[in-house]
N, C-alpha and C. Protein backbone atom coordinates (compact mmCIF):
# COMPACT_ATOMS: atom_id res chain seq x y z
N UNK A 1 0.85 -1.17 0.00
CA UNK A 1 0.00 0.00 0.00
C UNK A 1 0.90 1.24 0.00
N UNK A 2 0.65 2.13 -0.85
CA UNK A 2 1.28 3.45 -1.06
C UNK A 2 1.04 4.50 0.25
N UNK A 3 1.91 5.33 0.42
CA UNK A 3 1.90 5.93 1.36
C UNK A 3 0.81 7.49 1.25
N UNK A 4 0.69 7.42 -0.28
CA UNK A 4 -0.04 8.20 -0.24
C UNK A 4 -2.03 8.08 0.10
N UNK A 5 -2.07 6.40 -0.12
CA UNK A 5 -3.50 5.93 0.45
C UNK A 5 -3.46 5.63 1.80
N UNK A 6 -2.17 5.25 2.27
CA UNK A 6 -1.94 5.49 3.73
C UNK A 6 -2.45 6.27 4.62
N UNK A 7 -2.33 7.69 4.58
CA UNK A 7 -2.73 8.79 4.93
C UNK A 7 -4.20 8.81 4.78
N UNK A 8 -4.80 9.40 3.85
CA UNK A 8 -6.38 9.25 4.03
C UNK A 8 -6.98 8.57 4.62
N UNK A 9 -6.77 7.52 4.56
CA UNK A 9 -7.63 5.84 5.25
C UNK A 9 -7.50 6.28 6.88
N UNK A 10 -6.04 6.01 7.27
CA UNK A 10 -5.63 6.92 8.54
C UNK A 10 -6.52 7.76 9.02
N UNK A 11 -6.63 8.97 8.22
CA UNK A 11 -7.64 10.36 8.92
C UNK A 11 -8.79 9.92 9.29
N UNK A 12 -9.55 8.97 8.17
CA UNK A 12 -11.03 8.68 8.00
C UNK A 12 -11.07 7.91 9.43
N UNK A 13 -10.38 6.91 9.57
CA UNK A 13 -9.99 5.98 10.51
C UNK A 13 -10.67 6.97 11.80
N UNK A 14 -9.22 7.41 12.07
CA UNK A 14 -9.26 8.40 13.16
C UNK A 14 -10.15 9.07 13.73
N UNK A 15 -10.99 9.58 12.41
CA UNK A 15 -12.19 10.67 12.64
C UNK A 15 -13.21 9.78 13.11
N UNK A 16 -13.25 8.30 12.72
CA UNK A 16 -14.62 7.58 12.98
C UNK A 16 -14.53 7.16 14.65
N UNK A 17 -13.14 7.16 14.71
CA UNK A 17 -12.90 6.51 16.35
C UNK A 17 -13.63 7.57 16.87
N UNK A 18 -12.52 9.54 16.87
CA UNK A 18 -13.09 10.44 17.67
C UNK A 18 -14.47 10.25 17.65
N UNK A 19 -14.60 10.43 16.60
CA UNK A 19 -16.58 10.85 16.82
C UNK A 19 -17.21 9.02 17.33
N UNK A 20 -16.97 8.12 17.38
CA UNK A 20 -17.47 7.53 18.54
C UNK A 20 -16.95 7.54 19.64
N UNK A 21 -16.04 7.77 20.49
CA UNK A 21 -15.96 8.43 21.44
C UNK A 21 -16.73 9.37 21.55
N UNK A 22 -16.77 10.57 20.86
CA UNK A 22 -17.58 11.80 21.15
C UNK A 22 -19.33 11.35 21.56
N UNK A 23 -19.72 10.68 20.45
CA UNK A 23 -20.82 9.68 20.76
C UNK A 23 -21.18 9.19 22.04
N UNK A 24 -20.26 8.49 22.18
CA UNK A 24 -20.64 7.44 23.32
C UNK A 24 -20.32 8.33 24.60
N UNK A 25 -19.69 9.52 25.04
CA UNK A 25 -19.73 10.14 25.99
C UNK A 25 -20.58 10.72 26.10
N UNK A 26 -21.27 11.41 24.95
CA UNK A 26 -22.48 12.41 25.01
C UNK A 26 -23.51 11.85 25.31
N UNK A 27 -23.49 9.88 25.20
CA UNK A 27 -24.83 9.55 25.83
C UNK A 27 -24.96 9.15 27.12
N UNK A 28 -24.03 8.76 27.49
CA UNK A 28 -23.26 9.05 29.11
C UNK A 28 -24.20 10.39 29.87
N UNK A 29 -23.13 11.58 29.23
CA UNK A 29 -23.58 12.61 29.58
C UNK A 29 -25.27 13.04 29.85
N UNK A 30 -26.05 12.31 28.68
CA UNK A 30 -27.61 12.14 28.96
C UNK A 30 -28.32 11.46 29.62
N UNK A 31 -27.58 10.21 30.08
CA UNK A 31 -27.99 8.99 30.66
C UNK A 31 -27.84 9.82 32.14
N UNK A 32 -26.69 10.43 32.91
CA UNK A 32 -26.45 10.26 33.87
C UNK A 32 -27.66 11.87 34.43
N UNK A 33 -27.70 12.87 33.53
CA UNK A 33 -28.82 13.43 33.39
C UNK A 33 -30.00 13.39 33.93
N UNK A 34 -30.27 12.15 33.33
CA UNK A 34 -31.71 11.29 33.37
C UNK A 34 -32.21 10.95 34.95
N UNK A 35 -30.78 10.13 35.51
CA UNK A 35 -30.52 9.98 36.78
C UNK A 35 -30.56 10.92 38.04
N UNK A 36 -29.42 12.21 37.46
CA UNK A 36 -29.98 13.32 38.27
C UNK A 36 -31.53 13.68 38.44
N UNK A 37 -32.60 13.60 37.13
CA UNK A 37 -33.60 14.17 37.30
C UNK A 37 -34.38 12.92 38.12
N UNK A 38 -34.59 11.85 38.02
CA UNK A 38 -34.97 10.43 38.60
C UNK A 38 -34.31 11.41 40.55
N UNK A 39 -33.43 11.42 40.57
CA UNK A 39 -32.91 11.82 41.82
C UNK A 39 -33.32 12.88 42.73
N UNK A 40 -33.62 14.09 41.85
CA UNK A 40 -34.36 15.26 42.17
C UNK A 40 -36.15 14.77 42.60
N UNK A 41 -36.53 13.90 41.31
CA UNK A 41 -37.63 13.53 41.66
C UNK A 41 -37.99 12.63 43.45
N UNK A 42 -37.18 11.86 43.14
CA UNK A 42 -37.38 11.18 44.54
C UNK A 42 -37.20 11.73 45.73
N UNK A 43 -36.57 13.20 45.68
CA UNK A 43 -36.35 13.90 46.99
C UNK A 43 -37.62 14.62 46.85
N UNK A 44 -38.14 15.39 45.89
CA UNK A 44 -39.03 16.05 46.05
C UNK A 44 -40.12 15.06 46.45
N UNK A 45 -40.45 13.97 46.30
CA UNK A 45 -41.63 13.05 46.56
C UNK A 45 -41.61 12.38 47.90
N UNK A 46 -40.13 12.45 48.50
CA UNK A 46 -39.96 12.43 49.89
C UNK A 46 -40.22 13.48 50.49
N UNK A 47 -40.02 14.42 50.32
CA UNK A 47 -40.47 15.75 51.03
C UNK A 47 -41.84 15.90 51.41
N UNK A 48 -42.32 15.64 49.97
CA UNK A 48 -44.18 16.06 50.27
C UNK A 48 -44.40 15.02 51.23
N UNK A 49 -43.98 13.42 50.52
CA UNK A 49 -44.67 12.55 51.89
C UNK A 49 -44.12 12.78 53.29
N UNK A 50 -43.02 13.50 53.34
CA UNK A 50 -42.44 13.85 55.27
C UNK A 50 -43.68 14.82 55.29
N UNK A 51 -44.32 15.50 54.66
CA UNK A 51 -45.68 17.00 54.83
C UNK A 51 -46.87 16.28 55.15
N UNK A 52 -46.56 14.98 54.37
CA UNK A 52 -48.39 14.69 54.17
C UNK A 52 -49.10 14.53 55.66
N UNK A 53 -48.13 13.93 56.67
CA UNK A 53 -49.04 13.53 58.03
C UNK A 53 -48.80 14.56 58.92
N UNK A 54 -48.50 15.80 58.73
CA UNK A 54 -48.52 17.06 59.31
C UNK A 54 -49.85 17.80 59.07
N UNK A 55 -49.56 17.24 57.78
CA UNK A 55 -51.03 17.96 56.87
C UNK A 55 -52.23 17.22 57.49
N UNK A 56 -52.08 16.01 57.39
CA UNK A 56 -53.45 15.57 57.94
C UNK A 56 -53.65 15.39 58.89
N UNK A 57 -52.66 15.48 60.41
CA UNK A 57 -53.44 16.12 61.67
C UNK A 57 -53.77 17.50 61.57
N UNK A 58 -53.07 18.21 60.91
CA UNK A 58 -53.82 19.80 60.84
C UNK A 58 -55.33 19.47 60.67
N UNK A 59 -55.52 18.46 59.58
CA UNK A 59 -56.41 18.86 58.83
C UNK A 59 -57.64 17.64 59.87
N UNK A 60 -57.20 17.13 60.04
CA UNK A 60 -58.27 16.12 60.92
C UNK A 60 -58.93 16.71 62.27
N UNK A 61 -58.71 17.61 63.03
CA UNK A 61 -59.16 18.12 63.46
C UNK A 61 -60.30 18.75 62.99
N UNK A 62 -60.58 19.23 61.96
CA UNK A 62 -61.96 20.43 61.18
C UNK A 62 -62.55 19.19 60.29
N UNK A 63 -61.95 18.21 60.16
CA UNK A 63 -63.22 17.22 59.15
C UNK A 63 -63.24 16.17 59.54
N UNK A 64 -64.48 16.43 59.47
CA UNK A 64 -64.99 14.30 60.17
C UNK A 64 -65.50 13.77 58.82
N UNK A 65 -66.22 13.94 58.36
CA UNK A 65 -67.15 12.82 57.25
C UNK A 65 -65.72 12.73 56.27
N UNK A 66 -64.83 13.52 55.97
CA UNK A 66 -63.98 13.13 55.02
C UNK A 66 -62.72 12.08 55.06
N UNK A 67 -62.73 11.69 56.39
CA UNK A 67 -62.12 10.90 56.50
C UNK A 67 -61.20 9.81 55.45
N UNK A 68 -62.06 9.16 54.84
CA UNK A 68 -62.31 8.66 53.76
C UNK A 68 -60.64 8.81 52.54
N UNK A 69 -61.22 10.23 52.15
CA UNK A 69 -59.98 10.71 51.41
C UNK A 69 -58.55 11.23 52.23
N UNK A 70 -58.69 11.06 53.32
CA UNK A 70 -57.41 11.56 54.21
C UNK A 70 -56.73 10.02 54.32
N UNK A 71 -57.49 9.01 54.89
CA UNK A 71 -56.90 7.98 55.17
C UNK A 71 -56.17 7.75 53.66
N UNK A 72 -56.90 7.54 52.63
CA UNK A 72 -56.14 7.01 50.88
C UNK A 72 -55.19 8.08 51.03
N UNK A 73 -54.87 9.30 51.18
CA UNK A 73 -54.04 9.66 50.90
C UNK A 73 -52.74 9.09 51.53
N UNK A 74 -53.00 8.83 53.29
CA UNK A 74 -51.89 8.61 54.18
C UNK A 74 -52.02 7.18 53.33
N UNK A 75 -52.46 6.18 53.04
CA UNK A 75 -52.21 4.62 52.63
C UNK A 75 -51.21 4.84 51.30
N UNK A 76 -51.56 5.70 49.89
CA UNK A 76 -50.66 6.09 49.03
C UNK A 76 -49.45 5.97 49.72
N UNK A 77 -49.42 7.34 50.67
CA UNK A 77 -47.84 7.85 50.98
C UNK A 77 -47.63 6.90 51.65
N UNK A 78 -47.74 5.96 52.40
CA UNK A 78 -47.47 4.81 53.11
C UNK A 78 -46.65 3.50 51.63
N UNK A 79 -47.49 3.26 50.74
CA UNK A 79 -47.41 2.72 49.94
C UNK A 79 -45.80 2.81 48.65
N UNK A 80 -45.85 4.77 48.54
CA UNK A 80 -45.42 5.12 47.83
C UNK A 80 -43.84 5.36 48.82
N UNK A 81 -43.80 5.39 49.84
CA UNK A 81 -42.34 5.50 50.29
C UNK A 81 -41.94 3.69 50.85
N UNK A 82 -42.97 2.71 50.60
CA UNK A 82 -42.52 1.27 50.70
C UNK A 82 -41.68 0.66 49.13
N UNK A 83 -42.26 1.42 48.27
CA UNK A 83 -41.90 0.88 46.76
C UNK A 83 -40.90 1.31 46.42
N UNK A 84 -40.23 0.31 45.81
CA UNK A 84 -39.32 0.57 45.34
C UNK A 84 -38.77 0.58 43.77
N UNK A 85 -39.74 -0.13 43.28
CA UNK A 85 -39.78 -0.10 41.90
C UNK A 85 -39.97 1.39 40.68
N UNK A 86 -39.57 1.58 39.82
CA UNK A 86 -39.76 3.17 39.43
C UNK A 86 -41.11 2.90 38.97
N UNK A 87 -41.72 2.25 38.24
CA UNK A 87 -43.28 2.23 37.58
C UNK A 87 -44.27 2.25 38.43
N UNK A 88 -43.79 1.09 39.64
CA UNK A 88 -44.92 1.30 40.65
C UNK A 88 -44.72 2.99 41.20
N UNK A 89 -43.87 3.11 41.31
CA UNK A 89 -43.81 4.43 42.40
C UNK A 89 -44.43 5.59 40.91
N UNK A 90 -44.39 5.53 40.44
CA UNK A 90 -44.94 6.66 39.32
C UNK A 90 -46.26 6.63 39.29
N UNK A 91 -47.02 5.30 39.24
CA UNK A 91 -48.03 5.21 39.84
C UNK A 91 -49.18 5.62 40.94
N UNK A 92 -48.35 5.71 42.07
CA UNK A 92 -48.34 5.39 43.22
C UNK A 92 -48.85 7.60 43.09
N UNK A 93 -47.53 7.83 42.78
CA UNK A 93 -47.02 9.57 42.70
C UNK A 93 -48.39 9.48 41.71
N UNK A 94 -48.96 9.59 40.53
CA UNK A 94 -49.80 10.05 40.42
C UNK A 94 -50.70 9.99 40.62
N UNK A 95 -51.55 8.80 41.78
CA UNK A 95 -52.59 8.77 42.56
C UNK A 95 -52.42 9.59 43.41
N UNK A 96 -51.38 9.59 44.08
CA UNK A 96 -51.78 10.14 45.45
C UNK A 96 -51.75 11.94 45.13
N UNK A 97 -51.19 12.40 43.70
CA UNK A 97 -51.38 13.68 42.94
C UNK A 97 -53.01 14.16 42.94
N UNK A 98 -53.61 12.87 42.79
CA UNK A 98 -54.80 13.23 41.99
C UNK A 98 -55.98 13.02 43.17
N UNK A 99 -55.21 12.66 44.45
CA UNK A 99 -56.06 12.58 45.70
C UNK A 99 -55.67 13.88 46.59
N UNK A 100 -54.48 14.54 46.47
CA UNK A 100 -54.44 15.56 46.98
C UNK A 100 -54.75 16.65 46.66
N UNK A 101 -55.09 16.54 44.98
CA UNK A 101 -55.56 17.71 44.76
C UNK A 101 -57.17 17.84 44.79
N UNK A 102 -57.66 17.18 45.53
CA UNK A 102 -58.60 17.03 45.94
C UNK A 102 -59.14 17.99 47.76
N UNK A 103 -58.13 18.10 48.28
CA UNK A 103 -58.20 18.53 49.39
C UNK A 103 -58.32 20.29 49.16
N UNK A 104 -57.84 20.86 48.47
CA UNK A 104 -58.45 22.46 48.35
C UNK A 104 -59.92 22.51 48.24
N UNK A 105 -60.85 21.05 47.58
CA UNK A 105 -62.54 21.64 47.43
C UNK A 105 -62.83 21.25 49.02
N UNK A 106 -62.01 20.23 49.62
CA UNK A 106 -62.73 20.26 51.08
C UNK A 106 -62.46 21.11 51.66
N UNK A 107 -61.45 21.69 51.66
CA UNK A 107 -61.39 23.45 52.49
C UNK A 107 -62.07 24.53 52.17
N UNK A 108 -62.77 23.96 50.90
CA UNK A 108 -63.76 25.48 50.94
C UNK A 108 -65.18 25.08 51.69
N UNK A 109 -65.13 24.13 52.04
CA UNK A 109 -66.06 23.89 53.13
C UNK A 109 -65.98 24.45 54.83
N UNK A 110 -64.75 24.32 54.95
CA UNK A 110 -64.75 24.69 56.33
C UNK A 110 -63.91 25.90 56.39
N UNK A 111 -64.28 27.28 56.44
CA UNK A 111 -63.70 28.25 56.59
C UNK A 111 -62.52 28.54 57.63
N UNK A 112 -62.80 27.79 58.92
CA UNK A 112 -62.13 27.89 59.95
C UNK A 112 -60.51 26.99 59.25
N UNK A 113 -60.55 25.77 58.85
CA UNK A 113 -59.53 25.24 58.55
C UNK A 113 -58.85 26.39 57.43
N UNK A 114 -58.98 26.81 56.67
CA UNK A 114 -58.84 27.82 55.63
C UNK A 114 -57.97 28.95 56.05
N UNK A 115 -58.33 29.41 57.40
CA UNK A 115 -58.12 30.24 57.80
C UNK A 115 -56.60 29.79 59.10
N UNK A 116 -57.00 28.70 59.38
CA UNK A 116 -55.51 28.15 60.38
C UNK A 116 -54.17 28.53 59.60
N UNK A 117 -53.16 29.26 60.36
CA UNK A 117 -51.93 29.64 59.81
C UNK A 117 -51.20 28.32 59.31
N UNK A 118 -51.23 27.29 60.69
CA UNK A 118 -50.63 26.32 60.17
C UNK A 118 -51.31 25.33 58.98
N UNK A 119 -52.04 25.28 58.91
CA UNK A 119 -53.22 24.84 57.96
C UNK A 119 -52.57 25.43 56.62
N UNK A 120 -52.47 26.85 56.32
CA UNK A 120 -52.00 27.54 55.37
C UNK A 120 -50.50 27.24 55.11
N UNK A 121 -49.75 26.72 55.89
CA UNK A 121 -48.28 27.19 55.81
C UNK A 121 -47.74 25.81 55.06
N UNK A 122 -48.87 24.97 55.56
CA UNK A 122 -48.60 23.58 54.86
C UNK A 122 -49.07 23.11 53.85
N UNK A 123 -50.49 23.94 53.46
CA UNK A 123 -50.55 24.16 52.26
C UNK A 123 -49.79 24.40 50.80
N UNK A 124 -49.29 25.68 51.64
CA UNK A 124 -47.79 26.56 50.78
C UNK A 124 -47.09 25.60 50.39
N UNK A 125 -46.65 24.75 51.55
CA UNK A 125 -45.23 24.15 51.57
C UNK A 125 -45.60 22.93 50.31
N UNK A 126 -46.60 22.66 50.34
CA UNK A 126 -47.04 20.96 49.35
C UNK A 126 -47.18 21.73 47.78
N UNK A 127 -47.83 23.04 47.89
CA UNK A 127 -48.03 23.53 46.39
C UNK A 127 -46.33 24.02 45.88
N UNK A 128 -45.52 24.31 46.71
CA UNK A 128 -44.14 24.50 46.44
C UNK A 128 -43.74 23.50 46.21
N UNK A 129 -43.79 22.37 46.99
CA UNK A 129 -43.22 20.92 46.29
C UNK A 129 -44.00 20.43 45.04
N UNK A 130 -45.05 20.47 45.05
CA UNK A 130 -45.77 20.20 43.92
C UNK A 130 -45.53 20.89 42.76
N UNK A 131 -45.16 22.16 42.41
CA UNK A 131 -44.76 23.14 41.67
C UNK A 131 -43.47 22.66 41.44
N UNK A 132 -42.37 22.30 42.17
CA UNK A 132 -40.89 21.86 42.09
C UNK A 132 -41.13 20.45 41.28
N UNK A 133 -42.31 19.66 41.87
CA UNK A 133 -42.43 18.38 41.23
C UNK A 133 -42.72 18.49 39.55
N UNK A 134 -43.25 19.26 39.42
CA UNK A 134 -43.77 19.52 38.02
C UNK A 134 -42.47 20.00 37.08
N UNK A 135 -41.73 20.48 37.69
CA UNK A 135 -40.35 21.62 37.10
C UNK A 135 -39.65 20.22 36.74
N UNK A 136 -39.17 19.20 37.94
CA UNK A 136 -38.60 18.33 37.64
C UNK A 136 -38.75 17.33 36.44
N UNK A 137 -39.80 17.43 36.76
CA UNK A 137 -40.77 16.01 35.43
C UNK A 137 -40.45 16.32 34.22
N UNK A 138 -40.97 17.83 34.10
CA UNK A 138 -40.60 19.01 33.01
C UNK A 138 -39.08 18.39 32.01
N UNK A 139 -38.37 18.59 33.04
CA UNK A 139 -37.13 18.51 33.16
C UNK A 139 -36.31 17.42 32.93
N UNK A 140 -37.18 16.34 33.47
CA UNK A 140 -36.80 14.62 33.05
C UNK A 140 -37.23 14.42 31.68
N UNK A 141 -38.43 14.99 31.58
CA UNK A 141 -38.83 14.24 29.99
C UNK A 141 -38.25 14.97 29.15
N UNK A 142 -37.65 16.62 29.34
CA UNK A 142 -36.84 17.06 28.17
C UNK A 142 -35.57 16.07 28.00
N UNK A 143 -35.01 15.69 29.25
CA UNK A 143 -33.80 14.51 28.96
C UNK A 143 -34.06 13.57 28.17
N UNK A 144 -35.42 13.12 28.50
CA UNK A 144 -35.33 11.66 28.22
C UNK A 144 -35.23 11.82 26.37
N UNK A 145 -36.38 12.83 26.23
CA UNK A 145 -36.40 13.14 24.89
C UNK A 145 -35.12 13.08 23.83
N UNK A 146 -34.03 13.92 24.35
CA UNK A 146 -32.50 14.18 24.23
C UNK A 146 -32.00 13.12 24.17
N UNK A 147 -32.43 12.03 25.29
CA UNK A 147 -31.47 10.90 24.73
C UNK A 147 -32.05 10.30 23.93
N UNK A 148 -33.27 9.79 24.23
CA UNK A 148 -33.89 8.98 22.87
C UNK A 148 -33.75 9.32 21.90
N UNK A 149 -33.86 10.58 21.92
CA UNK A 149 -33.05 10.84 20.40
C UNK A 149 -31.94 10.75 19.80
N UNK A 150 -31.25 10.66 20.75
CA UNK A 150 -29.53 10.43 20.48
C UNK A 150 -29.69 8.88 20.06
N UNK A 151 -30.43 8.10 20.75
CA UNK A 151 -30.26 6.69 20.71
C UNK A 151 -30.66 5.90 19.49
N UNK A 152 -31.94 6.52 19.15
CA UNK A 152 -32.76 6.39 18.00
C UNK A 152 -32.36 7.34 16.50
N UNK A 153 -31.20 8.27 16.80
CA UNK A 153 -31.44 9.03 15.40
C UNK A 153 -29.60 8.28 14.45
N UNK A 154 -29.71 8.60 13.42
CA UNK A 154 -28.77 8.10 12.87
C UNK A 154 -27.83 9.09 12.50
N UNK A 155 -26.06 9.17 13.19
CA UNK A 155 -25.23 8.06 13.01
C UNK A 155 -25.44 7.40 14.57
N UNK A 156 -25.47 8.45 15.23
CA UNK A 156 -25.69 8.17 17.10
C UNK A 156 -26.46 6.24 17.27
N UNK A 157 -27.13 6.38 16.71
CA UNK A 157 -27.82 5.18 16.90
C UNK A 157 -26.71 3.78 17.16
N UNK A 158 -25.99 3.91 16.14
CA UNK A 158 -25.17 2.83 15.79
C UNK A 158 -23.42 2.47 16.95
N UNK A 159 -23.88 3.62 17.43
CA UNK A 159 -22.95 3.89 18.91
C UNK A 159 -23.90 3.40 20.25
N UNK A 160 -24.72 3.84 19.91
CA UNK A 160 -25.90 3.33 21.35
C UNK A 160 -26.23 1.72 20.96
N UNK A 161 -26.65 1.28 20.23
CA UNK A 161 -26.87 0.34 19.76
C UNK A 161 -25.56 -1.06 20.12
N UNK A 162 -24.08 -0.38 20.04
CA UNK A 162 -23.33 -0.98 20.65
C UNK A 162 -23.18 -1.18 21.85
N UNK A 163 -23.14 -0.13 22.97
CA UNK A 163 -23.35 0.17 24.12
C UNK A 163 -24.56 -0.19 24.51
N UNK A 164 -25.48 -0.96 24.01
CA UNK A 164 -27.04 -1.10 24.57
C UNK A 164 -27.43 -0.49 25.28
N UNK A 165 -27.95 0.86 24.65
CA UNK A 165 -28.58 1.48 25.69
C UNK A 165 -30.09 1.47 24.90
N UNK A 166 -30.78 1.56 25.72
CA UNK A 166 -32.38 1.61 25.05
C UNK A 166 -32.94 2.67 25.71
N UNK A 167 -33.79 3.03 24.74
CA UNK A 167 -35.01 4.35 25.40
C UNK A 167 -35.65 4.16 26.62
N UNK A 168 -35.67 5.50 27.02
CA UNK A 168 -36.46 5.48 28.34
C UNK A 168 -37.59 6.20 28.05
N UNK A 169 -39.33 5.79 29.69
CA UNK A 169 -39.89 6.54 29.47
C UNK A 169 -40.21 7.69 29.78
N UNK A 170 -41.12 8.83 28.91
CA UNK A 170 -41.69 9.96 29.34
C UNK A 170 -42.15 9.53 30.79
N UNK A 171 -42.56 10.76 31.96
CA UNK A 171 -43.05 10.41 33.08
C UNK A 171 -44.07 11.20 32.83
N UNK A 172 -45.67 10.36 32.67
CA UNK A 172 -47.28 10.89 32.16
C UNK A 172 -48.08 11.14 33.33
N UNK A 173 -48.35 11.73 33.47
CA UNK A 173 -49.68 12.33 34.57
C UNK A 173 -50.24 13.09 34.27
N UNK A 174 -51.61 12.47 34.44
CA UNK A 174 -53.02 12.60 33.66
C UNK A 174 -53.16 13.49 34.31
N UNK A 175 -54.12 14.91 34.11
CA UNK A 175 -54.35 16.07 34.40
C UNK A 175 -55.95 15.44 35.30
């Protein structure tokens, strides 16, 4: 082989290594991403459930017949800090979403609870985590998006595809 086909083959060579390297770090870089936001999530979902049984002696005091929806909520958060699985617990997080947001129509029943500072302060504190929860999710599924796309689009594909990495999912909660 001539030294002058030497050279080219070489560069091409070279360039295909860098750019899989470049590849395969950048999905690294998304993967571990993914993790941070998975990570953020689980603190914020620990937080609300350390709130939830603050919240509901506040709140058990001013309601009797509702019982009902206070207990499902404490059984969720009971449920949802036993699991350990990510699907169940996503689950789990958007029931007990869709049971707490249920508790602002029972406070417009009882004015007096409405009006308790601490009643209010813990309010605050769950719509701030809840608001943070939403930022996060936000935030995971723009990743996830980023990588799946990295994983799924072509030349990237054929780098992930070595490395087996497979798509992850969006995190869905039904309004």
């Amino acid at each position: 082989m001539s030294s002058s086909l030497l050279l080219p083959i070489t560069v091409v060579l070279l360039t295909i290594i860098l750019w899989g390297i470049y590849t395969y770090n950048k999905l690294i870089a998304r993967q571990n991403k993914l993790e941070q936001c998975e990570s953020g999530i689980s603190v914020a979902l620990k937080q609300r459930s350390d709130m939830i049984p603050a919240l509901v002696s506040s709140v058990k005091g001013y309601v009797g017949y509702e019982n009902n929806l206070l207990k499902k909520i404490t059984e969720l958060r009971s449920l949802a800090a036993e699991t350990m699985r990510k699907e169940e617990k996503q689950g789990l997080d958007t029931a007990l979403s869709q049971e707490l947001s249920k508790l602002p129509i029972l406070v417009e029943k009882y004015p007096l609870l409405k009006a308790d500072t601490q009643f209010l302060k813990l309010e605050n504190s769950i719509e701030e985590v809840e608001d943070r929860l939403q930022a996060i999710r936000r935030t995971y599924n723009a990743a996830a998006v980023s990588y799946n796309n990295t994983i799924r689009m072509f030349p990237s594909n054929i780098v992930a595809s070595l490395a087996k990495h497979k798509p992850v999912q969006l995190i869905q909660i039904p309004e």
